[in-house]
N, C-alpha and C. Protein backbone atom coordinates (compact mmCIF):
# COMPACT_ATOMS: atom_id res chain seq x y z
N UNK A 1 64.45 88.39 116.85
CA UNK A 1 65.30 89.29 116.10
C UNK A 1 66.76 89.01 116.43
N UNK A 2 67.59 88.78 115.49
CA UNK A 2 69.34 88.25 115.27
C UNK A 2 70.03 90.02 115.91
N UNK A 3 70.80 89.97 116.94
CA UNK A 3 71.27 90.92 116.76
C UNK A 3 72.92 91.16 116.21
N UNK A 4 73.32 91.86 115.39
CA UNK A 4 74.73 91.44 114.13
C UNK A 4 75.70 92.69 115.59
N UNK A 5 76.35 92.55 115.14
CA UNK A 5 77.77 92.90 115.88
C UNK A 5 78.76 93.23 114.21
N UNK A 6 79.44 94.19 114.27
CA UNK A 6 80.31 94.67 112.82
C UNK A 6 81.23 94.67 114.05
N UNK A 7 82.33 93.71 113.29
CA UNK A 7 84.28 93.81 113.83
C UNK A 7 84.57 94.53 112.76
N UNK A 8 85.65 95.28 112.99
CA UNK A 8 86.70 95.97 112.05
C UNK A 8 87.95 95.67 112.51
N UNK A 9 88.88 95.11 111.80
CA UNK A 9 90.35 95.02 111.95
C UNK A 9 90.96 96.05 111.02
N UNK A 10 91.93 96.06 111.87
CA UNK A 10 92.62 97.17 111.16
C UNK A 10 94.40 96.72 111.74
N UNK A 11 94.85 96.63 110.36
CA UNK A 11 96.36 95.96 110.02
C UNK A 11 97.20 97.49 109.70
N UNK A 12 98.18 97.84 110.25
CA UNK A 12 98.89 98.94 110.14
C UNK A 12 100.56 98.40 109.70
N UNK A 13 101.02 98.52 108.61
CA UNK A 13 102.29 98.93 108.93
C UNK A 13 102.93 100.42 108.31
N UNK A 14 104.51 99.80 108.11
CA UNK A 14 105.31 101.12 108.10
C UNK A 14 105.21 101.79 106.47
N UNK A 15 105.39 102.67 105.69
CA UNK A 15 105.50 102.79 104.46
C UNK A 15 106.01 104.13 103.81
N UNK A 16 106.78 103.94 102.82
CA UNK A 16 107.93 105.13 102.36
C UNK A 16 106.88 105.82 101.25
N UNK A 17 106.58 107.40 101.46
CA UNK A 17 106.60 107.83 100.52
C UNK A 17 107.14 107.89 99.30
N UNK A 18 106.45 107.32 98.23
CA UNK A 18 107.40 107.39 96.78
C UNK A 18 106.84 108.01 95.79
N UNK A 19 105.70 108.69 96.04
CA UNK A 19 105.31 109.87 95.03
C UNK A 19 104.18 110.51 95.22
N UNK A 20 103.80 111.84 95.02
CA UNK A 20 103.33 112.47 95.28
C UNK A 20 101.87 113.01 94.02
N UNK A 21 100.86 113.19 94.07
CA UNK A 21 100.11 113.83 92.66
C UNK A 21 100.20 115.24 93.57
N UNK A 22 99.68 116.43 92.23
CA UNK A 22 99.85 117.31 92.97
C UNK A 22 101.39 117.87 92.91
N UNK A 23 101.74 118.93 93.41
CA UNK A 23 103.01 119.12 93.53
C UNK A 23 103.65 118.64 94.60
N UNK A 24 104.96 119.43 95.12
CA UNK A 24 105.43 119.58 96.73
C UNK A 24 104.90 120.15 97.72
N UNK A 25 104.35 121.71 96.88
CA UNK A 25 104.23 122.31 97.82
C UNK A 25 102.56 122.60 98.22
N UNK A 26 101.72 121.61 96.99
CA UNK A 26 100.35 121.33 97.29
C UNK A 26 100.17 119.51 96.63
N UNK A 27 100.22 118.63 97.56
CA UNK A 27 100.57 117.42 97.26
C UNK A 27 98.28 117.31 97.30
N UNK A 28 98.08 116.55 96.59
CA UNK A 28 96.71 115.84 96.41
C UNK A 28 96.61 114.87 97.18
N UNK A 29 97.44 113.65 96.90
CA UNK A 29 97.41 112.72 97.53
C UNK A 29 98.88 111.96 97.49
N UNK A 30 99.05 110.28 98.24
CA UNK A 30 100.45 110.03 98.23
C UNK A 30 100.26 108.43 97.78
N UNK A 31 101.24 108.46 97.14
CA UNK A 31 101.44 107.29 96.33
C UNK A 31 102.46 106.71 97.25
N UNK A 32 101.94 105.05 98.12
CA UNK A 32 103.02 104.52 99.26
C UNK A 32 103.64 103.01 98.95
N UNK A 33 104.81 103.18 99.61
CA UNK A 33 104.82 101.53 98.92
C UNK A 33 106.36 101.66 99.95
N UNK A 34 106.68 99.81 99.99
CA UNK A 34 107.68 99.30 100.75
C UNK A 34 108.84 98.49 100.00
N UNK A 35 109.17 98.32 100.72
CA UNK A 35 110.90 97.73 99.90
C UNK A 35 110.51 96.00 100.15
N UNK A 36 110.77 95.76 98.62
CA UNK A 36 110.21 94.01 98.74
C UNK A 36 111.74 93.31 98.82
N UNK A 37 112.08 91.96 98.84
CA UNK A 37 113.52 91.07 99.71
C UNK A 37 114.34 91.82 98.70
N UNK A 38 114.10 92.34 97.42
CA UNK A 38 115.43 92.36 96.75
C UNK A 38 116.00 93.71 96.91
N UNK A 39 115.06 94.85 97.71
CA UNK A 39 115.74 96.14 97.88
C UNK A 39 114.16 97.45 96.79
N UNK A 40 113.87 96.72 96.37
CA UNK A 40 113.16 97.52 95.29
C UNK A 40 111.86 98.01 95.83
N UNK A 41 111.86 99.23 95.39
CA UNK A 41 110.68 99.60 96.18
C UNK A 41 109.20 99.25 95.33
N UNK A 42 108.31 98.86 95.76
CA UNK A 42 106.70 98.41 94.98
C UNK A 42 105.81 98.88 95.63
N UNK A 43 105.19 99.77 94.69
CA UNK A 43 103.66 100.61 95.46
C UNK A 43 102.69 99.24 96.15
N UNK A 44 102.39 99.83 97.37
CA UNK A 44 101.63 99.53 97.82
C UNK A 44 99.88 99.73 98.06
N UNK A 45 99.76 101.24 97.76
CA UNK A 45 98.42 101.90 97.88
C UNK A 45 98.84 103.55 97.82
N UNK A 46 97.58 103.79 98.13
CA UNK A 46 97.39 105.62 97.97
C UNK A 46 96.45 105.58 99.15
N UNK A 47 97.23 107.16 99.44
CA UNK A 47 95.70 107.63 100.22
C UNK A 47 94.62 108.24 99.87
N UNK A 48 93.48 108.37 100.46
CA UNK A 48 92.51 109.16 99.76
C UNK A 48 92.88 110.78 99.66
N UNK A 49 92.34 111.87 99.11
CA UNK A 49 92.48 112.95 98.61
C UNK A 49 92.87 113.55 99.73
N UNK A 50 93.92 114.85 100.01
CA UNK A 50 94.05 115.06 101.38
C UNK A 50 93.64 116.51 101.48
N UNK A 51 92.88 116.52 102.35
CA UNK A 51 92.45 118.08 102.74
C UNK A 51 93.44 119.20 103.16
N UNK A 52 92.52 120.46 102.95
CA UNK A 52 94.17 121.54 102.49
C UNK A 52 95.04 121.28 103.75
N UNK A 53 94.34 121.34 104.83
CA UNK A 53 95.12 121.63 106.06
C UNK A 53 96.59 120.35 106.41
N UNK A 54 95.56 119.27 105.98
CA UNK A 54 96.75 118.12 105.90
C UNK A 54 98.01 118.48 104.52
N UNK A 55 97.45 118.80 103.94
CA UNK A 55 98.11 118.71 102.92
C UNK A 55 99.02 119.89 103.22
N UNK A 56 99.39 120.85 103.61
CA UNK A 56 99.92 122.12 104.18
C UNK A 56 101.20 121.61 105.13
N UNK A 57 100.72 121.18 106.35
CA UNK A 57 101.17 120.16 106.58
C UNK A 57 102.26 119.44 106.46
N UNK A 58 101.53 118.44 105.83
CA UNK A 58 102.61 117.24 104.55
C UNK A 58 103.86 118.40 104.18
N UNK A 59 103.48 119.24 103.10
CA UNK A 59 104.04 119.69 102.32
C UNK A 59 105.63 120.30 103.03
N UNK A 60 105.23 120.69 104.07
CA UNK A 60 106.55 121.01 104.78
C UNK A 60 107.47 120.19 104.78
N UNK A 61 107.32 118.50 105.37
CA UNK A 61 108.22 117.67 105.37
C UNK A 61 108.66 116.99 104.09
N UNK A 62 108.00 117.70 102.43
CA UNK A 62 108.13 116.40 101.23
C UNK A 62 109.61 117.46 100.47
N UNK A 63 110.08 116.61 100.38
CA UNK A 63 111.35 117.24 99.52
C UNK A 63 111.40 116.45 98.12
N UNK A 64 111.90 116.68 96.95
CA UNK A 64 111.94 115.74 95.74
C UNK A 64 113.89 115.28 96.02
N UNK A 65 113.52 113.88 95.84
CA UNK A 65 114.85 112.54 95.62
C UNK A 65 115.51 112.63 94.13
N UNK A 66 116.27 112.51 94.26
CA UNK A 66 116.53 112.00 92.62
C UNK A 66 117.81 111.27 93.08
C-alpha cells in the first residue's frame, strides 16, 4: 500500500480593498486587487462570503473613496 502525503502551499501577499458587494455597513464580500507598473489598480480576486461577525467587523474600518 502507497502511502500519499497532501502539501499545501500557500502564497500570501498584500492587497487594497477596491469594492465591496453588499453595502458599508453590511459588506457580503470584498472585491481585492493591486496596483500593476503603471499605477492602475486590477482586481485580483474576492473573498468568499463573509460571516456576520466578520463582516461587523470589516464594516467599521470600510469608508466609500471617490
Amino acid at each position: 500500500m502507497q502511502r500519499r502525503t497532501k502539501i499545501r502551499r500557500r502564497h500570501t501577499i498584500e492587497a487594497i480593498v477596491g469594492a465591496v458587494t453588499g453595502s458599508l455597513t453590511r459588506p457580503q464580500l470584498l472585491i481585492l486587487g493591486r496596483h500593476d507598473p503603471t499605477g492602475r489598480l486590477r482586481p485580483i480576486g474576492r473573498t468568499v462570503p463573509l460571516r456576520p461577525d466578520a463582516a461587523g467587523q470589516l464594516a467599521e474600518h470600510l469608508s466609500a473613496y471617490s
